[in-house]
C-alpha atoms as a PDB file:
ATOM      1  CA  UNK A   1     -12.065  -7.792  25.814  1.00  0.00           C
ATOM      2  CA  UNK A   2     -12.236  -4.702  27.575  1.00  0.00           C
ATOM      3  CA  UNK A   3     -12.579  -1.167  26.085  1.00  0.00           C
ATOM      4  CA  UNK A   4      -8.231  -0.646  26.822  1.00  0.00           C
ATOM      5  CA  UNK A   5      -7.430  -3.829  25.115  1.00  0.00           C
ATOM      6  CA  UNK A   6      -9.862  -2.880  22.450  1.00  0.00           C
ATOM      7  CA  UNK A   7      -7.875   0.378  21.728  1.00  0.00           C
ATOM      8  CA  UNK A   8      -4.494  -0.616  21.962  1.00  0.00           C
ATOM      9  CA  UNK A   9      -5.425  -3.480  19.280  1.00  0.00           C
ATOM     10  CA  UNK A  10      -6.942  -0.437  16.924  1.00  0.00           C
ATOM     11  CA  UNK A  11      -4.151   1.437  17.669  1.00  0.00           C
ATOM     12  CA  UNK A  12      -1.964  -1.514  16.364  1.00  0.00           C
ATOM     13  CA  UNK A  13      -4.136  -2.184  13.625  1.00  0.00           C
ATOM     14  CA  UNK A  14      -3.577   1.018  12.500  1.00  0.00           C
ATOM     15  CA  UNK A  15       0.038   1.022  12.498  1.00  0.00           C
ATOM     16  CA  UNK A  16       0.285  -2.220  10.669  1.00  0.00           C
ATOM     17  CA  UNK A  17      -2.691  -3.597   9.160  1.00  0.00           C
ATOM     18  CA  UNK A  18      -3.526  -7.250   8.542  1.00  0.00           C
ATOM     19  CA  UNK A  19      -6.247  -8.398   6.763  1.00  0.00           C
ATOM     20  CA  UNK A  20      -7.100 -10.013   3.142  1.00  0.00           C
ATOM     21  CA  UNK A  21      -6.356  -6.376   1.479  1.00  0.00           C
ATOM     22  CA  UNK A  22      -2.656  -6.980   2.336  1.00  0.00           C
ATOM     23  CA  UNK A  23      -2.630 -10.960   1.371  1.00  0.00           C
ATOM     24  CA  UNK A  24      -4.482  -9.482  -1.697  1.00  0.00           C
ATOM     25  CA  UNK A  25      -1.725  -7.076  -2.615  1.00  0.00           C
ATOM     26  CA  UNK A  26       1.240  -9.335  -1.605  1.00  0.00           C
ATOM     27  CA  UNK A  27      -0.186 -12.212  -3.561  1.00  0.00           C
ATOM     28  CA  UNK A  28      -0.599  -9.256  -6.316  1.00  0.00           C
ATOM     29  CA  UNK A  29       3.242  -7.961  -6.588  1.00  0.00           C
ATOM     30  CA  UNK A  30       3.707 -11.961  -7.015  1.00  0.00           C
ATOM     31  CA  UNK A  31       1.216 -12.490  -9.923  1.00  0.00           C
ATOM     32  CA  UNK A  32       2.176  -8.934 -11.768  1.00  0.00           C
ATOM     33  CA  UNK A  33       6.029  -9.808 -11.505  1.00  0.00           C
ATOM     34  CA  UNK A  34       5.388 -13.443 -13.210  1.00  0.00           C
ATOM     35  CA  UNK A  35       2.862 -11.147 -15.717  1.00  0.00           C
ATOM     36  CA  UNK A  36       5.707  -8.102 -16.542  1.00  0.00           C
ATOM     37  CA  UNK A  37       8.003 -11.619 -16.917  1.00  0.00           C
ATOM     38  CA  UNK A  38       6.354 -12.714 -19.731  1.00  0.00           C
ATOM     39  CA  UNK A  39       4.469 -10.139 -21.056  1.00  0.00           C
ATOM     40  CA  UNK A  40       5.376  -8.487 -24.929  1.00  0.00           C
ATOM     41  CA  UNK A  41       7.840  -6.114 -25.232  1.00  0.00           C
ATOM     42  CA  UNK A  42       5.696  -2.934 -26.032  1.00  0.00           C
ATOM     43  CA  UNK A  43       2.820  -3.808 -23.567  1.00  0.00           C
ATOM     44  CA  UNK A  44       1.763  -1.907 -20.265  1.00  0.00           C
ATOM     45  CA  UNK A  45       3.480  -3.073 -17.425  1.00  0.00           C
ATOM     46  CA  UNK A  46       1.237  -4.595 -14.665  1.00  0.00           C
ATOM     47  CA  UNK A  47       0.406  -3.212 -10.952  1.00  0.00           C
ATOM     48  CA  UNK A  48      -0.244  -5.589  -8.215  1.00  0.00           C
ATOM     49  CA  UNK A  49      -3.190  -3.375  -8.115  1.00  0.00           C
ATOM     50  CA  UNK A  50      -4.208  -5.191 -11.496  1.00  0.00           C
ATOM     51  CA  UNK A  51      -4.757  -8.235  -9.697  1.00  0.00           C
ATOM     52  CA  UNK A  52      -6.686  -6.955  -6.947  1.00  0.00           C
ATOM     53  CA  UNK A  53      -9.389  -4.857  -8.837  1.00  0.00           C
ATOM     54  CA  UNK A  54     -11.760  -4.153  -5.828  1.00  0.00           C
ATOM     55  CA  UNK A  55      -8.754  -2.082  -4.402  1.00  0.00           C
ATOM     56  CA  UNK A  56      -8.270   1.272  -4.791  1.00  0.00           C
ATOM     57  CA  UNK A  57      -4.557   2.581  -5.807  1.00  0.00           C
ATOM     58  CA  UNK A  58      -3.682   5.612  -3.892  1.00  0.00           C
ATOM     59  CA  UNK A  59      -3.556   9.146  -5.276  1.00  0.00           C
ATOM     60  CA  UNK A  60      -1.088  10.394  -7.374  1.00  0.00           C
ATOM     61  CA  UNK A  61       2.770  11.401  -5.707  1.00  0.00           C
ATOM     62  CA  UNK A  62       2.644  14.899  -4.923  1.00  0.00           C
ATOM     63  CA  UNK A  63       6.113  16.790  -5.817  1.00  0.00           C
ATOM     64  CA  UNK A  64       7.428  18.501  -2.856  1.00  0.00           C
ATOM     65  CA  UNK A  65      10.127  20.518  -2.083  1.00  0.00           C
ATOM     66  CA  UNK A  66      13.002  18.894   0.766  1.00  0.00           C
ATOM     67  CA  UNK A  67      12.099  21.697   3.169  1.00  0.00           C
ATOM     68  CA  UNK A  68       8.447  20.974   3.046  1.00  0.00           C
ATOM     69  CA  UNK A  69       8.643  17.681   3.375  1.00  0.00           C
ATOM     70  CA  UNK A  70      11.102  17.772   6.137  1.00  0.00           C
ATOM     71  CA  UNK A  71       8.402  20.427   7.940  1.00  0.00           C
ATOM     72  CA  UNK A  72       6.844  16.983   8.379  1.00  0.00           C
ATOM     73  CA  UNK A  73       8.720  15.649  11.136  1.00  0.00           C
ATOM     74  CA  UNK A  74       9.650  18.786  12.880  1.00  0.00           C
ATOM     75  CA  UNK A  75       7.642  19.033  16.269  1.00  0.00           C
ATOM     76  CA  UNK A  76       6.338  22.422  17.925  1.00  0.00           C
END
């Protein structure tokens, strides 16, 4: 593989990841849906995150204002 071919699959990689993480999160929204199915009434809901311990969950949402977060796709 040469060092192009090597980039452009990194590049792609990084645009749309596949690995286990991703099978391990998919397979997680499966098993937390079949959990919050049958879990009690007052109970935490589950993450798919619950079901994938070794992953981290990404920070918190940060509230933004419309014209800050549109500042994110404006060019120059």
């Amino acid at each position: 593989m040469s060092a192009h071919e090597f980039g452009e699959w990194w590049a792609l990689y990084r645009m749309e990841p596949w690995a286990e993480a991703r099978a391990d999160i998919a397979s997680g929204m499966i098993a937390s849906t079949i959990a919050n199915v049958n879990r009690r009434e007052n109970s935490r809901p589950f993450s798919p995150l619950d079901f994938a311990p070794y992953l981290k969950p990404h920070d918190e949402p940060v509230e933004m204002d419309p014209e800050d977060f549109l500042k994110g796709f404006k060019r120059g």
